[in-house]
C-alpha atoms as a PDB file:
ATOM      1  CA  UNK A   1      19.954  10.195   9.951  1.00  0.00           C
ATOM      2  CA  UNK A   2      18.816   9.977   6.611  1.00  0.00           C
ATOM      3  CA  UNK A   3      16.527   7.206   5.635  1.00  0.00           C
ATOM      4  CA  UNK A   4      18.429   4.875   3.297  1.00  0.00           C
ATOM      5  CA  UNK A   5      21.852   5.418   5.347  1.00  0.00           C
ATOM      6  CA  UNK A   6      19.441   3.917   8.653  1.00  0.00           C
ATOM      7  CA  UNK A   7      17.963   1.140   6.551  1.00  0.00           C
ATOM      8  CA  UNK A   8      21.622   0.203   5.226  1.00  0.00           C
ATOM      9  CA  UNK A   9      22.883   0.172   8.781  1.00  0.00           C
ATOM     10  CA  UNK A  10      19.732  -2.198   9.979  1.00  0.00           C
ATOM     11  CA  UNK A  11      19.917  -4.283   6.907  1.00  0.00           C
ATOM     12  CA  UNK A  12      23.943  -4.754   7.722  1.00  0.00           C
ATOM     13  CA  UNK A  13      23.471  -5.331  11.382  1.00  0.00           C
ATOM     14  CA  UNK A  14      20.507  -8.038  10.453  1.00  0.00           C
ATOM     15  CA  UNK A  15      22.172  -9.822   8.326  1.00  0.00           C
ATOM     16  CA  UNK A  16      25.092 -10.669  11.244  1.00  0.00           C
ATOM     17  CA  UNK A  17      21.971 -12.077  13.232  1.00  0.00           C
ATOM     18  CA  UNK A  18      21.221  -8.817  14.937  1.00  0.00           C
ATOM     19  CA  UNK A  19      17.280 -10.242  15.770  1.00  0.00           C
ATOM     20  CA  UNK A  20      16.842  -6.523  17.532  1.00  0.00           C
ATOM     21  CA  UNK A  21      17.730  -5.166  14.233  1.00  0.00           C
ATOM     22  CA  UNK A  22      14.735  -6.537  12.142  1.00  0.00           C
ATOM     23  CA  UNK A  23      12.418  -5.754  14.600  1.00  0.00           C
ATOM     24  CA  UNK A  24      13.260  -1.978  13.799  1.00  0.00           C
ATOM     25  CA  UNK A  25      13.014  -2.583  10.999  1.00  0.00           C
ATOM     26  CA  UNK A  26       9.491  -4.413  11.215  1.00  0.00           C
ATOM     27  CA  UNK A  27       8.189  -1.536  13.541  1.00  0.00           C
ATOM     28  CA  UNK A  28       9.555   0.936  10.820  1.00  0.00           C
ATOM     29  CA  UNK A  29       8.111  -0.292   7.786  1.00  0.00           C
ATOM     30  CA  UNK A  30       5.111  -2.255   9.499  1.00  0.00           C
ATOM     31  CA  UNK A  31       2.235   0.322   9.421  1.00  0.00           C
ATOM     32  CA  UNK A  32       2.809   1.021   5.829  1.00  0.00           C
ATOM     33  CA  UNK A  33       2.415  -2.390   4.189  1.00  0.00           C
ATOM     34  CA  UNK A  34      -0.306  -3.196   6.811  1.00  0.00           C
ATOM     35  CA  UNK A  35      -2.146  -0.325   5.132  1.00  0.00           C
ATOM     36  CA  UNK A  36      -0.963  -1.321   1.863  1.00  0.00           C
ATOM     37  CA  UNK A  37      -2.163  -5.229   2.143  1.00  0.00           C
ATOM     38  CA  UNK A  38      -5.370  -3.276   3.888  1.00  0.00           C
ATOM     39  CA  UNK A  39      -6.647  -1.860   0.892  1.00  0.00           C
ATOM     40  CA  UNK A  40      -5.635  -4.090  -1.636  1.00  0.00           C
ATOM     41  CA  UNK A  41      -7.297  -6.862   0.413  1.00  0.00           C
ATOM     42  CA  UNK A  42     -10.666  -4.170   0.179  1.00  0.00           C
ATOM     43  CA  UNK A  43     -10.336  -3.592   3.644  1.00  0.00           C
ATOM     44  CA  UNK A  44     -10.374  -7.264   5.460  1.00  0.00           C
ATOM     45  CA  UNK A  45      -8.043  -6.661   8.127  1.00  0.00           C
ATOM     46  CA  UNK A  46      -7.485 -10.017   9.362  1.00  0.00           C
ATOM     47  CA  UNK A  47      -6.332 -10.977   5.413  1.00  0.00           C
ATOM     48  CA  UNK A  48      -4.063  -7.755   5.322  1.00  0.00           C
ATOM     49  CA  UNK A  49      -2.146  -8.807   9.132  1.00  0.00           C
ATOM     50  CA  UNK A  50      -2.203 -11.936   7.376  1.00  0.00           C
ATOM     51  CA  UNK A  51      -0.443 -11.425   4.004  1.00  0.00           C
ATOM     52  CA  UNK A  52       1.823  -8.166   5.748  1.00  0.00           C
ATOM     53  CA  UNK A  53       3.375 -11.314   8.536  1.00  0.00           C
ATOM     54  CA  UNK A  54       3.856 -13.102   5.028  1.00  0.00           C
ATOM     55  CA  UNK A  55       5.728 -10.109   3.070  1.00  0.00           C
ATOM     56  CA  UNK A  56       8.087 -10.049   6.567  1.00  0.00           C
ATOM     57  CA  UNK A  57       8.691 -13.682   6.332  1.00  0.00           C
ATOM     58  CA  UNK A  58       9.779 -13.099   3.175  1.00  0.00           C
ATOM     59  CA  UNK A  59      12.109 -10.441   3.580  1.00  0.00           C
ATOM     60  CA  UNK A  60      13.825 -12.166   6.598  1.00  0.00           C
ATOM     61  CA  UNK A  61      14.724 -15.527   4.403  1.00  0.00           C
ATOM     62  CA  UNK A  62      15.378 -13.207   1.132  1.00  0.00           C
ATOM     63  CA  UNK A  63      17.929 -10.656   3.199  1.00  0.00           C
ATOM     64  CA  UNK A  64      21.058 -12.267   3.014  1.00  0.00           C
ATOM     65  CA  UNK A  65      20.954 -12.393  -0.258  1.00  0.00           C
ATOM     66  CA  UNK A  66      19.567  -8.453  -0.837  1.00  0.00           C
ATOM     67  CA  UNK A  67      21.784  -6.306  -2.417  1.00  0.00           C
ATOM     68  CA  UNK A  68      21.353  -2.973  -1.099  1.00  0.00           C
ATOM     69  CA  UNK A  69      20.696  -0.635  -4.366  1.00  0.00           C
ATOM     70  CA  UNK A  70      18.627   2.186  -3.869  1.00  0.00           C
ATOM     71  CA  UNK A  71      15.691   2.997  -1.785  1.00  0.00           C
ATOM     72  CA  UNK A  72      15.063  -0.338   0.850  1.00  0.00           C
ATOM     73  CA  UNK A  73      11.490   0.556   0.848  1.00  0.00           C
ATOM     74  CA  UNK A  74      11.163   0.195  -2.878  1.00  0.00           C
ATOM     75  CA  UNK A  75      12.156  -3.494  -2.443  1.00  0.00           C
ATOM     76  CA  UNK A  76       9.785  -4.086   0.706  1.00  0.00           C
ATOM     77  CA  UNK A  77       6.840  -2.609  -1.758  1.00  0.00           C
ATOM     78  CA  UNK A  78       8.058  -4.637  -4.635  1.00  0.00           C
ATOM     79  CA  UNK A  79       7.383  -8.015  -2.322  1.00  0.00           C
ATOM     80  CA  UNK A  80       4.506  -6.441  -0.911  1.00  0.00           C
ATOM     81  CA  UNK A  81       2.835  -5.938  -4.753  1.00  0.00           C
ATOM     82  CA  UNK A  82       3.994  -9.209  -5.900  1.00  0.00           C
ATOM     83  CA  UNK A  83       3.180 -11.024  -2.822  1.00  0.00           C
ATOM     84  CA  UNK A  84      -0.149  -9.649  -3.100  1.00  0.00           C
ATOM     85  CA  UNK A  85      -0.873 -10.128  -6.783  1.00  0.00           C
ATOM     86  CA  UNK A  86      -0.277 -13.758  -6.330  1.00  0.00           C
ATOM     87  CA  UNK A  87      -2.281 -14.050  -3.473  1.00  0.00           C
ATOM     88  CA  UNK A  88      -5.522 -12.343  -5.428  1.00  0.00           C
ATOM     89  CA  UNK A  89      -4.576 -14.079  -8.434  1.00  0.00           C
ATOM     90  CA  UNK A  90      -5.478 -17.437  -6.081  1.00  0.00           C
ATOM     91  CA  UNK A  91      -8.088 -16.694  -4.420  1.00  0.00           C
ATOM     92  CA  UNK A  92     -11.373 -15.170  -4.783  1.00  0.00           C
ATOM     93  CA  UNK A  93     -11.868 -12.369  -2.287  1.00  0.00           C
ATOM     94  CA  UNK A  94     -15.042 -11.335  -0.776  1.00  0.00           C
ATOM     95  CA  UNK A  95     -15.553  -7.212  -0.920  1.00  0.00           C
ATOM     96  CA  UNK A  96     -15.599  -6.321   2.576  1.00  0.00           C
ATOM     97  CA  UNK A  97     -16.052  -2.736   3.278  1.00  0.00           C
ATOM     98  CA  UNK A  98     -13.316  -0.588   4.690  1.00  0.00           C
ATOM     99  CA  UNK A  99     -13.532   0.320   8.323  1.00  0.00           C
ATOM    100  CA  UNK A 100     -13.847   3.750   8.283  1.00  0.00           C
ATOM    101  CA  UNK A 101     -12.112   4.369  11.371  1.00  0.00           C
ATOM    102  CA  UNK A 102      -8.758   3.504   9.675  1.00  0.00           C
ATOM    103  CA  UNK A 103      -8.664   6.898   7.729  1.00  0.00           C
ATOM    104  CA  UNK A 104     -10.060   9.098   9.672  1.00  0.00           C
ATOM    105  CA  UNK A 105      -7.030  11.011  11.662  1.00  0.00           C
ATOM    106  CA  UNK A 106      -7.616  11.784  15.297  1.00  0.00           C
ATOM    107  CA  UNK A 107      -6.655  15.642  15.394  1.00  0.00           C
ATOM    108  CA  UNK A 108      -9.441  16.316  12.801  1.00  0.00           C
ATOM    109  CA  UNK A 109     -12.892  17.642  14.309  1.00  0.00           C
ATOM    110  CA  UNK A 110     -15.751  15.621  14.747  1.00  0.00           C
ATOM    111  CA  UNK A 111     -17.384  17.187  11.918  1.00  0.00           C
ATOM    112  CA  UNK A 112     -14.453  16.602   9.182  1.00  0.00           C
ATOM    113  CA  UNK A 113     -14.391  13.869  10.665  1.00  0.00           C
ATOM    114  CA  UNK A 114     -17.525  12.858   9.891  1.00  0.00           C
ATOM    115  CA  UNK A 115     -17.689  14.109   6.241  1.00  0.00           C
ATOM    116  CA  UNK A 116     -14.239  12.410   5.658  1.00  0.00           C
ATOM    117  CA  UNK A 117     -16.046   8.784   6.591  1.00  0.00           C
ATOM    118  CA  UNK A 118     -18.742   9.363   4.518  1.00  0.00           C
ATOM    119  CA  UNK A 119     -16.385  10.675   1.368  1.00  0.00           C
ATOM    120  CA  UNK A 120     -13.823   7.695   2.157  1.00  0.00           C
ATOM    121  CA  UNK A 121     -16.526   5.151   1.604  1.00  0.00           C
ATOM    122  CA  UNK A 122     -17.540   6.910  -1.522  1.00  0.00           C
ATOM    123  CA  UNK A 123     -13.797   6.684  -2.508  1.00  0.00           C
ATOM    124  CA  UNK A 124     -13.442   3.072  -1.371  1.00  0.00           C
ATOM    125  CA  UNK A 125     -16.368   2.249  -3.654  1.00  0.00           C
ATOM    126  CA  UNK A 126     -15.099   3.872  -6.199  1.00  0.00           C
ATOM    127  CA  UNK A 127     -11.783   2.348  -5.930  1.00  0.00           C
ATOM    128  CA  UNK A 128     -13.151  -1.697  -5.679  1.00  0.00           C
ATOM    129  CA  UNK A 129     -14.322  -0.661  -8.815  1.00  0.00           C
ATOM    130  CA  UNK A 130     -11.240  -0.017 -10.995  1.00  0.00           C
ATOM    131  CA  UNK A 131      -8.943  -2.245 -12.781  1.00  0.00           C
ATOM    132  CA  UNK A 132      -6.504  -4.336 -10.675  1.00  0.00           C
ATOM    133  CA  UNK A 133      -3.141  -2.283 -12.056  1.00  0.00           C
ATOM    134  CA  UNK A 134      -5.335   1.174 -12.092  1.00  0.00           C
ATOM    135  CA  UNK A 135      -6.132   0.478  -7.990  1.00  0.00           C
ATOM    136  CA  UNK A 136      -2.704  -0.787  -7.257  1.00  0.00           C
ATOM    137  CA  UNK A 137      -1.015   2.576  -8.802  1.00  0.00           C
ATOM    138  CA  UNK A 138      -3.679   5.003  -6.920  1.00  0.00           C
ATOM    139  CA  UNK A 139      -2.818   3.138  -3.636  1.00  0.00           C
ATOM    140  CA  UNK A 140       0.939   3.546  -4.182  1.00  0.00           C
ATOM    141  CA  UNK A 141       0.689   6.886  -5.275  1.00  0.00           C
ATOM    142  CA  UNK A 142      -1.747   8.564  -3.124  1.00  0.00           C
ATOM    143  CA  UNK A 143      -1.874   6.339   0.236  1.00  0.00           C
ATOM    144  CA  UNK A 144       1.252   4.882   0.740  1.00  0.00           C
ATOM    145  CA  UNK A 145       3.215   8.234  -0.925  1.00  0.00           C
ATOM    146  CA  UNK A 146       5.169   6.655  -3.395  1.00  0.00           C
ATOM    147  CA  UNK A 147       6.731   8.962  -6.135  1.00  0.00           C
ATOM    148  CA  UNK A 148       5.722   7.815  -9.617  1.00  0.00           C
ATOM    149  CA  UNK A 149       9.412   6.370 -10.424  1.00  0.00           C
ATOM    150  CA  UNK A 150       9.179   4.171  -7.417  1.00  0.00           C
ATOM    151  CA  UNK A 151       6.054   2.908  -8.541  1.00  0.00           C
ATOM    152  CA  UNK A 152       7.294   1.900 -11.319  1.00  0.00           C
ATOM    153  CA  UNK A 153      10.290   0.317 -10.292  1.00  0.00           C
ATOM    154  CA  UNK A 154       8.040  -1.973  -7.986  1.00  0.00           C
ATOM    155  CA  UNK A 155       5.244  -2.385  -9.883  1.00  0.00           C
ATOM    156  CA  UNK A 156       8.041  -3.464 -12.774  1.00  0.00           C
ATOM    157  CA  UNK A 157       6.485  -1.107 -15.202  1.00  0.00           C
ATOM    158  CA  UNK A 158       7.953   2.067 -17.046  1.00  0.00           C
ATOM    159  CA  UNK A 159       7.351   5.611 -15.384  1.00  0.00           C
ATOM    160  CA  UNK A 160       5.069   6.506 -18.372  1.00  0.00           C
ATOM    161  CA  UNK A 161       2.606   3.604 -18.094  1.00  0.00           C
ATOM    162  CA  UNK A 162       2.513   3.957 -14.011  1.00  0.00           C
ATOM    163  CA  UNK A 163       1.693   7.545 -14.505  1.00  0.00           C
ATOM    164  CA  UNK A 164      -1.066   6.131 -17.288  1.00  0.00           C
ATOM    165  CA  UNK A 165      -2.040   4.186 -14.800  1.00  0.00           C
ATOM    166  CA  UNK A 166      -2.790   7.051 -12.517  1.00  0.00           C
ATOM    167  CA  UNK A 167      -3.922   9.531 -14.865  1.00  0.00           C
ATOM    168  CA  UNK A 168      -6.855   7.048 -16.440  1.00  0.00           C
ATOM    169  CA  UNK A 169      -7.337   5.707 -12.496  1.00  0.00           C
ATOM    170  CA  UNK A 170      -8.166   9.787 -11.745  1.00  0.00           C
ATOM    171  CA  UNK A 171     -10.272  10.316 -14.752  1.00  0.00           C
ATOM    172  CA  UNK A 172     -12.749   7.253 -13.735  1.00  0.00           C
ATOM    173  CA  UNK A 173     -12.437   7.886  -9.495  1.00  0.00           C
ATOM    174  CA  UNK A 174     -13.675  11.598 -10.606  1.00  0.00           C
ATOM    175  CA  UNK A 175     -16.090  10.243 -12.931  1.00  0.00           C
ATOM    176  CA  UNK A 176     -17.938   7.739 -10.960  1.00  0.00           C
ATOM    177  CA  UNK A 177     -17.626   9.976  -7.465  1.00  0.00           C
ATOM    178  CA  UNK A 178     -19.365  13.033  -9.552  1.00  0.00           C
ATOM    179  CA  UNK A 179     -22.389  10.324 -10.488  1.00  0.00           C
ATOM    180  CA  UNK A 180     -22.360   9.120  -7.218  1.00  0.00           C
ATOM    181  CA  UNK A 181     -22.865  12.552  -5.759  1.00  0.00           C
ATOM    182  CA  UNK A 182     -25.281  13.174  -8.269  1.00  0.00           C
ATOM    183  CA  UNK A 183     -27.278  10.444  -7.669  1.00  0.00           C
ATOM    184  CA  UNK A 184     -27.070  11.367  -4.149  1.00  0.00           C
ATOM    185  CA  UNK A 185     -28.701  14.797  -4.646  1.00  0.00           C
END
């Protein structure tokens, strides 16, 4: 069944008190903002299970009064982005490294393995370094999959500045990771 027809169907069915229903829902959509609030929060996983059980919460008192337009996921990433922003915009978070193991997937060899740790740390580093809107748009784009247009819609920005966004994001990533593999030399 296509995607938005399912989420339409779980969305309807929650909304007559269908408690089942939103846990599909949760077990759907979970894993995605987890890894969202994950790097956003640079990697402090109690934080990210922290502020993802928020962005739920949120969804669950806001969903009787969603009107189902679009893509359900863009919404769920709009309160994810905004719920997050708010929450950095608070408080002062501490840079804790990325575990590693997240990224690495479990059918690759030990050896890409391996060189995949070392290059996501590199890439983590690089990306604690850019500009909160820069960082957000990378993560959308290239971890969680979004298509530029849905980026914009939940980041509330037009397509040309999210793809900005990305484009001047790309330019530093590829400028810092060639002086950090220069220095490395």
């Amino acid at each position: 069944m296509n995607q938005m027809i399912e989420d339409y169907f779980l969305i309807m069915r929650i909304k007559r008190g269908d408690t089942d229903a939103f846990e599909v829902l949760v077990d759907k959509y979970y894993d995605q903002i987890f890894a969202y609030c994950l790097r956003r929060t640079f990697g402090n996983r109690s934080l990210a299970g922290d502020l993802t059980q928020d962005i739920f919460l949120k969804v669950i008192g806001a969903i009787q009064k969603y009107r189902y337009k679009g893509k359900f996921y863009n919404y769920l990433y709009t309160i994810a982005v905004n719920h997050c922003n708010s929450y950095i915009r608070k408080k002062q978070l501490e840079q804790v490294q990325l575990n590693e193991n997240f990224l690495t997937n479990q059918a690759e060899s030990i050896e890409e393995s391996l060189f995949k740790k070392e290059e996501s740390q590199l890439i983590q580093e690089a990306l604690n370094q850019l500009p909160d809107p820069q960082r957000e748009a990378i993560i959308l784009r290239y971890y969680q999959n979004l298509k530029i247009a849905d980026i914009a819609k939940v980041t509330g920005v037009g397509v040309a500045t999210a793809q900005s966004r990305i484009h001047q994001a790309l330019q530093k990533l590829a400028r810092w990771l060639d002086k950090e593999e220069f220095d490395n030399d």
